[in-house]
Protein backbone atom coordinates (compact mmCIF):
# COMPACT_ATOMS: atom_id res chain seq x y z
CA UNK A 1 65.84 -17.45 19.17
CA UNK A 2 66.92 -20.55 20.29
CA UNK A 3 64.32 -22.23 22.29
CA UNK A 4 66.19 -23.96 25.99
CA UNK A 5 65.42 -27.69 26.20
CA UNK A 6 62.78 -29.01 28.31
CA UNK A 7 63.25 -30.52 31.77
CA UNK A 8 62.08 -34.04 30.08
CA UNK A 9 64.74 -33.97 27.33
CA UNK A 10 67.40 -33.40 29.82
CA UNK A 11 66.76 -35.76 31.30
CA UNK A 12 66.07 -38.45 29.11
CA UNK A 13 69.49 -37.09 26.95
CA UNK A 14 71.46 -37.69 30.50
CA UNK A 15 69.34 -41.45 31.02
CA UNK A 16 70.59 -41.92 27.53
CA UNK A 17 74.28 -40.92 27.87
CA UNK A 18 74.40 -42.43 31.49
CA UNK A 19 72.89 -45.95 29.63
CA UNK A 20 74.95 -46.02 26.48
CA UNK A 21 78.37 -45.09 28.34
CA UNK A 22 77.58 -48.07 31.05
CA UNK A 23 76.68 -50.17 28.11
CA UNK A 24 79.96 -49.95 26.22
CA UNK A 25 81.96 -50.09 29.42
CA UNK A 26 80.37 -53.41 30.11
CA UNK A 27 80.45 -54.64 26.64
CA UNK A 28 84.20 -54.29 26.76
CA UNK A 29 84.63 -55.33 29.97
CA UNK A 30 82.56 -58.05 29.18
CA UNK A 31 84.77 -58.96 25.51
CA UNK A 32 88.28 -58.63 27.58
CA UNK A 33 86.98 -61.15 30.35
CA UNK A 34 85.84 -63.82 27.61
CA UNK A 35 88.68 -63.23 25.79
CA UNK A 36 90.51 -63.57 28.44
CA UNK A 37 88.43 -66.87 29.35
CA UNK A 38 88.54 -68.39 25.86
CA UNK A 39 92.35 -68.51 25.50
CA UNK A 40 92.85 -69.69 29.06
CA UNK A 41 90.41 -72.37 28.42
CA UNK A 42 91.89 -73.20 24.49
CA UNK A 43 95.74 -72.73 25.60
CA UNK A 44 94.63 -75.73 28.25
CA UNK A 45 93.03 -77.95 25.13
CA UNK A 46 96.50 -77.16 23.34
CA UNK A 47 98.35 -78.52 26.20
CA UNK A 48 96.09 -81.40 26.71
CA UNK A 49 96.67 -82.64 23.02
CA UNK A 50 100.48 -82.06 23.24
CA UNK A 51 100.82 -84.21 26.36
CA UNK A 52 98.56 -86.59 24.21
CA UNK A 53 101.05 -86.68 21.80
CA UNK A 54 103.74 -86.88 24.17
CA UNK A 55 102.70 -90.13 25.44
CA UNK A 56 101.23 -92.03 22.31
CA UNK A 57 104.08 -91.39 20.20
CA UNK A 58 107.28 -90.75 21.91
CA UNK A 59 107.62 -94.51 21.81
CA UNK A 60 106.52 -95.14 18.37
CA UNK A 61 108.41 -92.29 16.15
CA UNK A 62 109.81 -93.63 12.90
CA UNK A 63 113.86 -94.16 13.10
CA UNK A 64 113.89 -93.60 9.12
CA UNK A 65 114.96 -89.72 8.66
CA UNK A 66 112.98 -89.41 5.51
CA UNK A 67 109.58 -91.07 7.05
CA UNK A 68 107.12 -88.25 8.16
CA UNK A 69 103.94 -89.13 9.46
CA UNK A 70 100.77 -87.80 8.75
CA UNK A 71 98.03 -88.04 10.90
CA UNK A 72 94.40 -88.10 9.03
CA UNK A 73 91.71 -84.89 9.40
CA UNK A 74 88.86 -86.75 11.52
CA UNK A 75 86.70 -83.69 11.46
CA UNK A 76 85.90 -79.99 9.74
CA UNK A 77 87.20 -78.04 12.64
CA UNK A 78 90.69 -80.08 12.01
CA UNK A 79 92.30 -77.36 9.69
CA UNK A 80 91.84 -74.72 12.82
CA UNK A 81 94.40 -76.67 15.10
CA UNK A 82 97.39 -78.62 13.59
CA UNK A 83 100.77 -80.52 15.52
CA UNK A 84 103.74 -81.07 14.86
CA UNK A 85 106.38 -83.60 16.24
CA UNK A 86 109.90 -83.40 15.90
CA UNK A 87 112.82 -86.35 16.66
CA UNK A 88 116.03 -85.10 17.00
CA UNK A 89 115.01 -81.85 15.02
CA UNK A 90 113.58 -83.45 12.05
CA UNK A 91 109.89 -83.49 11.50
CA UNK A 92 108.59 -87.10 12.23
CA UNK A 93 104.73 -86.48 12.61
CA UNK A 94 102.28 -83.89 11.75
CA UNK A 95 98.19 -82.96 11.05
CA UNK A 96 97.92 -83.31 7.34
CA UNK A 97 96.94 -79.47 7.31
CA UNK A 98 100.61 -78.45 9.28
CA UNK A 99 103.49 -77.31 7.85
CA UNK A 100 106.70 -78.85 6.98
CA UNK A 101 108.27 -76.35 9.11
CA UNK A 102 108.79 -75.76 12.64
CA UNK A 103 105.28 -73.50 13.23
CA UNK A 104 107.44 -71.97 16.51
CA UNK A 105 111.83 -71.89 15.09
CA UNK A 106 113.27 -74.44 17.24
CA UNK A 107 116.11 -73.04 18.93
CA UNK A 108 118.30 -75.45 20.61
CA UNK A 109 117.80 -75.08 24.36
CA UNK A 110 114.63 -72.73 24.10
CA UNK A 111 112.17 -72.28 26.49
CA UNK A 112 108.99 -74.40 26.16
CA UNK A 113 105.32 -72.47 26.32
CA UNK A 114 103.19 -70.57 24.03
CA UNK A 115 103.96 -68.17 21.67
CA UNK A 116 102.22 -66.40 18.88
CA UNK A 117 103.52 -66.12 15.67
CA UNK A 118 102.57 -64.94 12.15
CA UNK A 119 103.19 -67.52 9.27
CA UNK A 120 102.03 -65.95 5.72
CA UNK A 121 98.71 -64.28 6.35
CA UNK A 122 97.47 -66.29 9.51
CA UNK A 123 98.50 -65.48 13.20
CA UNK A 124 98.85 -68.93 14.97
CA UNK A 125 99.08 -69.57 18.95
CA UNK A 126 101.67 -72.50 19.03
CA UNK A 127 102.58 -74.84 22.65
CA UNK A 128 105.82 -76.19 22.17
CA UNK A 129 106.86 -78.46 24.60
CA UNK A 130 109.33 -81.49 25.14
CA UNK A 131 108.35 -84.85 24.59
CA UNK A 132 109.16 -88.03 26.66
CA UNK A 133 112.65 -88.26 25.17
CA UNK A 134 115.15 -85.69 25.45
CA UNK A 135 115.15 -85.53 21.31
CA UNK A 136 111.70 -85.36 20.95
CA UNK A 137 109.45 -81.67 20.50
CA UNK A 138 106.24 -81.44 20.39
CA UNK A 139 104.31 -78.36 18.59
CA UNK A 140 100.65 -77.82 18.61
CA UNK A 141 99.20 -74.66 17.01
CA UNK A 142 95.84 -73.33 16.69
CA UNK A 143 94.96 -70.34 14.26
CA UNK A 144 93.91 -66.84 16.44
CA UNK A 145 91.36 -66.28 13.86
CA UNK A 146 89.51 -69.87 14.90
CA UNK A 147 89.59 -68.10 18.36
CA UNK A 148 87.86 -65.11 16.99
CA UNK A 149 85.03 -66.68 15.78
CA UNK A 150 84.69 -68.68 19.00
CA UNK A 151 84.18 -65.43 20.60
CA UNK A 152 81.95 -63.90 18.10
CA UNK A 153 80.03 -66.58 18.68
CA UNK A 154 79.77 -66.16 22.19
CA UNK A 155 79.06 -62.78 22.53
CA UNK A 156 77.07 -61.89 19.66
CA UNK A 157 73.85 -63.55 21.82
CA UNK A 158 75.28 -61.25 24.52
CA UNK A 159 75.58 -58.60 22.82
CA UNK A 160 71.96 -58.86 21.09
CA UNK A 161 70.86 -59.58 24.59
CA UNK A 162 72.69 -56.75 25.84
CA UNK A 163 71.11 -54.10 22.85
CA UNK A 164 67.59 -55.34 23.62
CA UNK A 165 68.11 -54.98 27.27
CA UNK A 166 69.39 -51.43 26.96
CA UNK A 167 66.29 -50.33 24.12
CA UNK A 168 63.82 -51.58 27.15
CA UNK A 169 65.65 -49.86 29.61
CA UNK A 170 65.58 -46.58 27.37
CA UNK A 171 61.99 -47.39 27.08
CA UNK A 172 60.81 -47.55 30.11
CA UNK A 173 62.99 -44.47 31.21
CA UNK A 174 60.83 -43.03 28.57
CA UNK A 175 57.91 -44.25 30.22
CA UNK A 176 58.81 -43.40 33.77
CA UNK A 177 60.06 -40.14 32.60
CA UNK A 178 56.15 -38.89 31.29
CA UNK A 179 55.19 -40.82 34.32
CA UNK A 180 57.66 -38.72 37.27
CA UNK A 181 56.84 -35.42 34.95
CA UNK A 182 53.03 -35.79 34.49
CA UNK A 183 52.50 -33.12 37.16
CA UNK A 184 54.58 -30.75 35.56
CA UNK A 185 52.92 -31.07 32.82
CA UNK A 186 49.44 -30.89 34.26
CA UNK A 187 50.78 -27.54 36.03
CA UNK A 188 51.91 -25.90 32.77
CA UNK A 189 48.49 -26.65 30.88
CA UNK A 190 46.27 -25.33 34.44
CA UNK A 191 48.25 -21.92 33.47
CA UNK A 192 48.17 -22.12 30.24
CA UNK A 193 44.71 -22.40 29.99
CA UNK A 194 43.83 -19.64 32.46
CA UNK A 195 42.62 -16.64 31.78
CA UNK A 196 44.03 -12.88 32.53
CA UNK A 197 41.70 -12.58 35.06
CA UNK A 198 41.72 -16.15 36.88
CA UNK A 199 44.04 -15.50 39.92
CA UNK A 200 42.17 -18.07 42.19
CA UNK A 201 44.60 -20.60 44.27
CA UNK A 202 46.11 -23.90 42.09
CA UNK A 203 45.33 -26.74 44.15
CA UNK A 204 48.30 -28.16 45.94
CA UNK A 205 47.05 -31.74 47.69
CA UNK A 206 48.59 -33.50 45.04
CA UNK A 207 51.19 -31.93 43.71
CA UNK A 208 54.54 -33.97 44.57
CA UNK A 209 57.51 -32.19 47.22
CA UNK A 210 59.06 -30.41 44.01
CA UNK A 211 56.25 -28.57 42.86
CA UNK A 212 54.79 -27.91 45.83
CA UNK A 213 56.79 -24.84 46.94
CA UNK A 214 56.51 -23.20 43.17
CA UNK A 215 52.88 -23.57 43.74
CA UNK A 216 52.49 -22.08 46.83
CA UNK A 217 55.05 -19.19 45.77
CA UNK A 218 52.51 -18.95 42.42
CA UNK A 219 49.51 -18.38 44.90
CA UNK A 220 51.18 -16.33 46.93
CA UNK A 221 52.10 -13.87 43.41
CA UNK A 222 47.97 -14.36 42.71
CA UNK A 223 47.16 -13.54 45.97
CA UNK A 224 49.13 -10.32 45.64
CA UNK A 225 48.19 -9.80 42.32
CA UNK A 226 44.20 -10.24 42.76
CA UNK A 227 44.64 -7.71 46.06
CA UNK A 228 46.48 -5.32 43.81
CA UNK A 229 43.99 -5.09 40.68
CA UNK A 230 41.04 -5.19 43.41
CA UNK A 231 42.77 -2.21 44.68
CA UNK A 232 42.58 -0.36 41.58
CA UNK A 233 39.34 -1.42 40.71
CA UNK A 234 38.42 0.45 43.66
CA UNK A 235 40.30 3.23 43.37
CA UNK A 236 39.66 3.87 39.90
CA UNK A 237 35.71 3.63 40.56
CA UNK A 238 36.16 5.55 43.55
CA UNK A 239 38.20 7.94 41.69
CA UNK A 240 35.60 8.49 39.45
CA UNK A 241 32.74 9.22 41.74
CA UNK A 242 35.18 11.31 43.94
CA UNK A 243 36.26 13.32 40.72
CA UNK A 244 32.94 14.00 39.43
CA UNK A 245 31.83 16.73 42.36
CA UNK A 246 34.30 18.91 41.52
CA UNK A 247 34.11 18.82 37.91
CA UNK A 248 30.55 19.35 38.03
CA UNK A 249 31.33 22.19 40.40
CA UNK A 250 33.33 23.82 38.57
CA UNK A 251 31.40 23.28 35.35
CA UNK A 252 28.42 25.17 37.19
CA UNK A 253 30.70 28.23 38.84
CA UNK A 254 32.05 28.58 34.96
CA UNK A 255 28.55 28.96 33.89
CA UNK A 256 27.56 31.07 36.24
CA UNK A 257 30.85 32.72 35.51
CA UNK A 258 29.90 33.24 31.58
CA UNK A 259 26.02 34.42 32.77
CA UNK A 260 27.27 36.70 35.42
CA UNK A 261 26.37 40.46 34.70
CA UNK A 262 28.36 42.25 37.96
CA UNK A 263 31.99 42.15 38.66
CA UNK A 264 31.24 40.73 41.83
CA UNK A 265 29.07 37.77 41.25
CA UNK A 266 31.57 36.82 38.23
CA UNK A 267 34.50 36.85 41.07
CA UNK A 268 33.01 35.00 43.15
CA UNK A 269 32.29 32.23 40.67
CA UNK A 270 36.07 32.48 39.27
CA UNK A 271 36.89 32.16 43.04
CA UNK A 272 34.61 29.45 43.13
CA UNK A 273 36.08 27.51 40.04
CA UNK A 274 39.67 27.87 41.17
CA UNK A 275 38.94 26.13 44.46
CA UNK A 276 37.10 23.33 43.01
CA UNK A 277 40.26 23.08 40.77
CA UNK A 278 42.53 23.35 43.28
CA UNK A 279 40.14 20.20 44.91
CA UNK A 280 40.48 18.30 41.86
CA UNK A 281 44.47 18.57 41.82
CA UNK A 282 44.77 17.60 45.53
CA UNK A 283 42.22 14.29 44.74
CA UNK A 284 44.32 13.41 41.82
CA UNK A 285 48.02 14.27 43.49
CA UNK A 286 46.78 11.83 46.52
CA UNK A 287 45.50 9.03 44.08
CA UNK A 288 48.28 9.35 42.60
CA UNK A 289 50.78 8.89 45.79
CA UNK A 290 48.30 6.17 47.21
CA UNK A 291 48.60 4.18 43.65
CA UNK A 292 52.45 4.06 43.81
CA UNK A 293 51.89 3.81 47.61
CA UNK A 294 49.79 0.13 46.62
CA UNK A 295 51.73 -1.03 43.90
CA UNK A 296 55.29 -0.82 45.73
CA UNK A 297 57.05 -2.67 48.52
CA UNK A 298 57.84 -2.06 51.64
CA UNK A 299 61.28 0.43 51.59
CA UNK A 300 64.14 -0.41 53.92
CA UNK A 301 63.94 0.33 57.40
CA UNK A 302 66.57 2.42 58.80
CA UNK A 303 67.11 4.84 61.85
CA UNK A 304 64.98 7.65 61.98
CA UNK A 305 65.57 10.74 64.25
CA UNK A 306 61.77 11.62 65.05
CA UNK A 307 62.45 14.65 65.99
CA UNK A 308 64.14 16.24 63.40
CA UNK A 309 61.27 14.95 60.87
CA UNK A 310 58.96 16.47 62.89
CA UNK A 311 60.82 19.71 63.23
CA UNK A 312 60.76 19.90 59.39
CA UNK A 313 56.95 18.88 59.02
CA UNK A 314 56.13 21.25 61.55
CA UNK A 315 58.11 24.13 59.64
CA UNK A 316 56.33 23.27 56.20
CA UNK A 317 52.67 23.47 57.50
CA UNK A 318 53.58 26.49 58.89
CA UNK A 319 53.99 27.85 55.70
CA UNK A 320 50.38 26.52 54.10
CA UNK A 321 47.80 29.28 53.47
CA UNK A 322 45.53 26.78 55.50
CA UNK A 323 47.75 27.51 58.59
CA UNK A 324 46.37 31.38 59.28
CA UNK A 325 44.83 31.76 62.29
CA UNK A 326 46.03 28.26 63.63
CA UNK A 327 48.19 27.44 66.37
CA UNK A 328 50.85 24.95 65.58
CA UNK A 329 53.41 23.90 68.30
CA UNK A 330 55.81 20.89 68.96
CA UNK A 331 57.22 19.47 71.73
CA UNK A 332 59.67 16.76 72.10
CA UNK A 333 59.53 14.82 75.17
CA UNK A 334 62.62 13.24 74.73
CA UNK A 335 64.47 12.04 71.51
CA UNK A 336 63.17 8.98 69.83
CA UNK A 337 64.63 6.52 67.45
CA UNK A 338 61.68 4.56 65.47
CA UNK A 339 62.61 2.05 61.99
CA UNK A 340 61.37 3.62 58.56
CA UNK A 341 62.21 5.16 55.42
CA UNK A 342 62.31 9.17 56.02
CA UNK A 343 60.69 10.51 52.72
CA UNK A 344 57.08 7.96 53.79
CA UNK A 345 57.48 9.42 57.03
CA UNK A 346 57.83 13.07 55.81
CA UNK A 347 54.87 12.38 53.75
CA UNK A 348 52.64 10.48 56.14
CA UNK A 349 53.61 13.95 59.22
CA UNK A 350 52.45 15.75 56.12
CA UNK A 351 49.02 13.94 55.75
CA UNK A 352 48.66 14.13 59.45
CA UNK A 353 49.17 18.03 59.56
CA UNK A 354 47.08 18.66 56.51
CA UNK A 355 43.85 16.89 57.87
CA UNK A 356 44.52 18.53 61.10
CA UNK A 357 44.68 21.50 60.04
CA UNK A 358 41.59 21.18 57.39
CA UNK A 359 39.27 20.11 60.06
CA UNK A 360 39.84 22.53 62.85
CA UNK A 361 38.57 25.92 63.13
CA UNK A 362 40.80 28.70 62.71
CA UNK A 363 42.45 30.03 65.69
CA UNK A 364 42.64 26.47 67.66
CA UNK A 365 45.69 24.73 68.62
CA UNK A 366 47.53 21.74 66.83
CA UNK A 367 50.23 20.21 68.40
CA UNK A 368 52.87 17.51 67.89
CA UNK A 369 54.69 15.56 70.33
CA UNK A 370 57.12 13.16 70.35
CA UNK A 371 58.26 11.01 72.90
CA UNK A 372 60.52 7.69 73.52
CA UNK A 373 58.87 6.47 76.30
CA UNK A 374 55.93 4.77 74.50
CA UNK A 375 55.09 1.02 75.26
CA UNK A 376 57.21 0.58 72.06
CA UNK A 377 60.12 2.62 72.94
CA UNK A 378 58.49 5.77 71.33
CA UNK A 379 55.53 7.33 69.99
CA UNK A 380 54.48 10.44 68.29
CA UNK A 381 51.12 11.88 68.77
CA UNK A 382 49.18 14.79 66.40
CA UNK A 383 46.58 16.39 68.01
CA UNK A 384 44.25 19.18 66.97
CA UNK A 385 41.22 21.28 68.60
CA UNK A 386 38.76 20.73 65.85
CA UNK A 387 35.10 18.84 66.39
CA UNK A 388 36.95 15.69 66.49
CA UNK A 389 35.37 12.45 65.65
CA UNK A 390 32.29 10.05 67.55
CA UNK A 391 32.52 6.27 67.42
CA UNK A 392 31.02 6.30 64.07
CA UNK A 393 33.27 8.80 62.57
CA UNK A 394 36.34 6.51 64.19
CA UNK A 395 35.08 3.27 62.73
CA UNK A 396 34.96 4.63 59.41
CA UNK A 397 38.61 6.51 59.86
CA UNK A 398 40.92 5.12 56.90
CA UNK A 399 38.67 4.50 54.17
CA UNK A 400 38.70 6.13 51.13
CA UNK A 401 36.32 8.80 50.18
CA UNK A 402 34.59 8.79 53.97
CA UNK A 403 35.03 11.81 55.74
CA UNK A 404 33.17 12.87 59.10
CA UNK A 405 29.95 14.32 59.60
CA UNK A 406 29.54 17.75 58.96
CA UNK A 407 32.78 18.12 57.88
CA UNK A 408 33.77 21.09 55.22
CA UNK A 409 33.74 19.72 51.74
CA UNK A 410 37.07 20.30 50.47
CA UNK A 411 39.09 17.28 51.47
CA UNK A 412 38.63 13.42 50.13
CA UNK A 413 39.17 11.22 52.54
CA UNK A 414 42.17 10.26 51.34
CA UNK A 415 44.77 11.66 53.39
CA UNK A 416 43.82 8.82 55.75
CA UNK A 417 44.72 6.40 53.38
CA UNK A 418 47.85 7.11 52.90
CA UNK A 419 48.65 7.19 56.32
CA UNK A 420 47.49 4.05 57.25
CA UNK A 421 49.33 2.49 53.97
CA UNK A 422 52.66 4.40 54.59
CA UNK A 423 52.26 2.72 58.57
CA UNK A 424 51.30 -0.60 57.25
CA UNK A 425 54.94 -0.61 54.73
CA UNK A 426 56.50 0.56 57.74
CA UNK A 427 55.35 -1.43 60.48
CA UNK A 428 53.90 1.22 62.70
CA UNK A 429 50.52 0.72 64.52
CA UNK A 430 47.89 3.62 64.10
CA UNK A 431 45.62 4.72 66.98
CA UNK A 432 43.05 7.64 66.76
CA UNK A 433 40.64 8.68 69.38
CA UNK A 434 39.70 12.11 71.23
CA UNK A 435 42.27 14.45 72.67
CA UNK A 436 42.15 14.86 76.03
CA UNK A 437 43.76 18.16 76.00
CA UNK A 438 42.53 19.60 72.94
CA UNK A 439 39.25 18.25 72.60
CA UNK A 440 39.76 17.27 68.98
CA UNK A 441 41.02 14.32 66.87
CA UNK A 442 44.18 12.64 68.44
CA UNK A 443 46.09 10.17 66.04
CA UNK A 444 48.98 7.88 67.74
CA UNK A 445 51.94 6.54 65.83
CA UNK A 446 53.91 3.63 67.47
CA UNK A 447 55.94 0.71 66.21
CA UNK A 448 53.18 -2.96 65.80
């Protein structure tokens, strides 16, 4: 699989292209002005030589038709630019390296100026103009390729310049780039070198505007993350010395089971082992919700007709085995609306009924109200007539595994868990204290 590139090589590919595009456009930018500049500047010497010429010789032509003068080559360059003069169309003077032949065809009446023209393999850049008499032309040409290497020479410096220029600029892009990206790459090694285990905070003082929301997004995730296996650390030990009452107690009622000699004793201890595994499968169904109760988020909030839920919580406990002998009532004080998701509800009316009911003698009352006149716009209240709870008892209300003193020994402590966790995704603010009217435990559900 094709590895993506890194954020470095993207952007030193995009410095690159960025540099070498603005490098050609100014090289050729830079060529078409000196061009431009160099035959300006040698079009004027042409012109200054054929006014030269103009005025030294228009009075001194030769009248002979067959005398042509030659002028001598004074210097090395002299093949490069050659002249011609004409008298009354016949060639009367010329640069010993010129032609016999008009360079430019001289058409009677033409236009004086410059032209270009190819003669064999050379293209020549010719001023014609008229000399001091009316029969008198003057022709100076200078070869294009002469002109060529006058530029080459000009801009190959530039050009050198302009290479070394860009290879320092790519350079120090380089540079700047490991430089801008250092804490980057600090970042990836401080994770890379971490172990499984190592969720403490990276340290973001120095990290530069960019990074510094990733890295406080990455704490936040460890934060989460350390909470979460913390969590499971403690319910899985927790788990474990929770677990191991009832398997020893069932271990013990199967042995007595085995060693029992009357019918009776040997019920008993079957009876015996089937509640301590009926214990065990409650413990591990409510670790079980309370694990996928930790690890997930918080559920959408949507409307929730309290009274309806509680209608249907009310009509499941009444169906429990626990239930006989209990009284279980509702009343609605008037119809509330509260925010939640309906099956956490359902489960956390379920919890609330269950530990009620577990921790009240037979025959007393249980009763659950709702009402939308809470400080929060409603409330729902679950109270029972058991022993209830003292200050102690209420401090310790919500932790795993604690249940109150003298207390029968056939719930976990667990139940409360997963009511406070199901209020916590919700948002809902749990209160518990003594009922007034019952005399038991009375546990108060409104929105935080």
């Amino acid at each position: 699989m094709k590895r993506p590139a890194s954020l470095q090589a993207r952007l030193l590919a995009g410095m690159a292209a960025v540099t070498l595009v603005v490098g050609v456009l100014t090289t050729v930018l830079a060529v078409r002005q000196a061009r431009h500049e160099l035959d300006e500047l040698l079009d004027a010497h042409l012109t200054q030589a054929a006014a030269l010429l103009v005025v030294q010789h228009s009075a001194r032509l030769p009248h002979d038709d067959d005398a042509v003068l030659d002028a001598p080559s004074l210097h090395r360059y002299a093949p490069r630019a050659v002249f011609q003069v004409f008298h009354e169309g016949r060639l009367a003077l010329r640069s010993s390296q010129a032609p016999p032949t008009p360079l430019v065809p001289l058409v009677p009446g033409g236009e004086p100026g410059f032209h270009t023209v190819q003669r064999g393999n050379a293209q020549w850049r010719v001023f014609v103009t008229d000399g001091a008499a009316a029969d008198v032309t003057v022709l100076v040409g200078e070869r294009v390729s002469a002109r060529l290497e006058i530029l080459a020479a000009m801009l190959g410096p530039l050009l050198g310049l302009g290479a070394a220029a860009s290879a320092l600029m790519l350079g120090l892009a380089v540079a700047v780039l490991r430089w801008g990206l250092s804490p980057l790459r600090r970042l990836r090694e401080t994770l890379a070198g971490r172990q499984p285990g190592q969720l403490a905070a990276l340290p973001a003082g120095e990290m530069p505007a960019e990074l510094a929301p990733l890295v406080d997004t990455l704490n936040l995730l460890f934060q989460r993350l350390d909470a979460l296996l913390q969590g499971e650390r403690r319910l899985t030990a927790d788990a474990a010395h929770e677990l191991r009452t009832p398997i020893a107690a069932i271990r013990a009622q199967a042995q007595v089971a085995l060693g029992a000699q009357a019918d009776d004793e040997r019920r008993r201890a079957l009876q015996a082992t089937l509640a301590g595994c009926d214990r065990a499968a409650r413990v591990v169904e409510q670790l079980l919700m309370l694990a996928r109760l930790e690890a997930g988020d918080a559920p959408p909030r949507r409307p929730l007709a309290l009274a309806d839920l509680a209608r249907q919580a009310v009509a499941e406990a009444a169906e429990h085995p626990l239930l006989a002998g209990h009284v279980l009532a509702l009343e609605v004080a008037s119809p509330a609306i509260a925010a939640g998701d309906a099956l956490l509800t359902q489960l956390l009316l379920r919890n609330l009924l269950d530990n009620a009911v577990r921790y009240s003698p037979a025959g007393s009352p249980v009763t659950v109200t709702v009402d939308a006149a809470g400080p929060q716009g409603w409330q729902l209240t679950v109270e029972d007539g058991g022993p209830g709870l003292d200050a102690a008892g209420l401090a310790r209300l919500g932790q795993r595994f604690q249940r109150g003193e003298g207390v029968t020994p056939s719930g976990s402590g667990l139940g409360w868990s997963i009511v406070h966790r199901i209020a916590a995704l919700q948002g809902w603010r749990v209160q518990a204290d003594r009922s007034p009217a019952l005399g038991g435990l009375r546990v108060r559900l409104t929105a935080e």
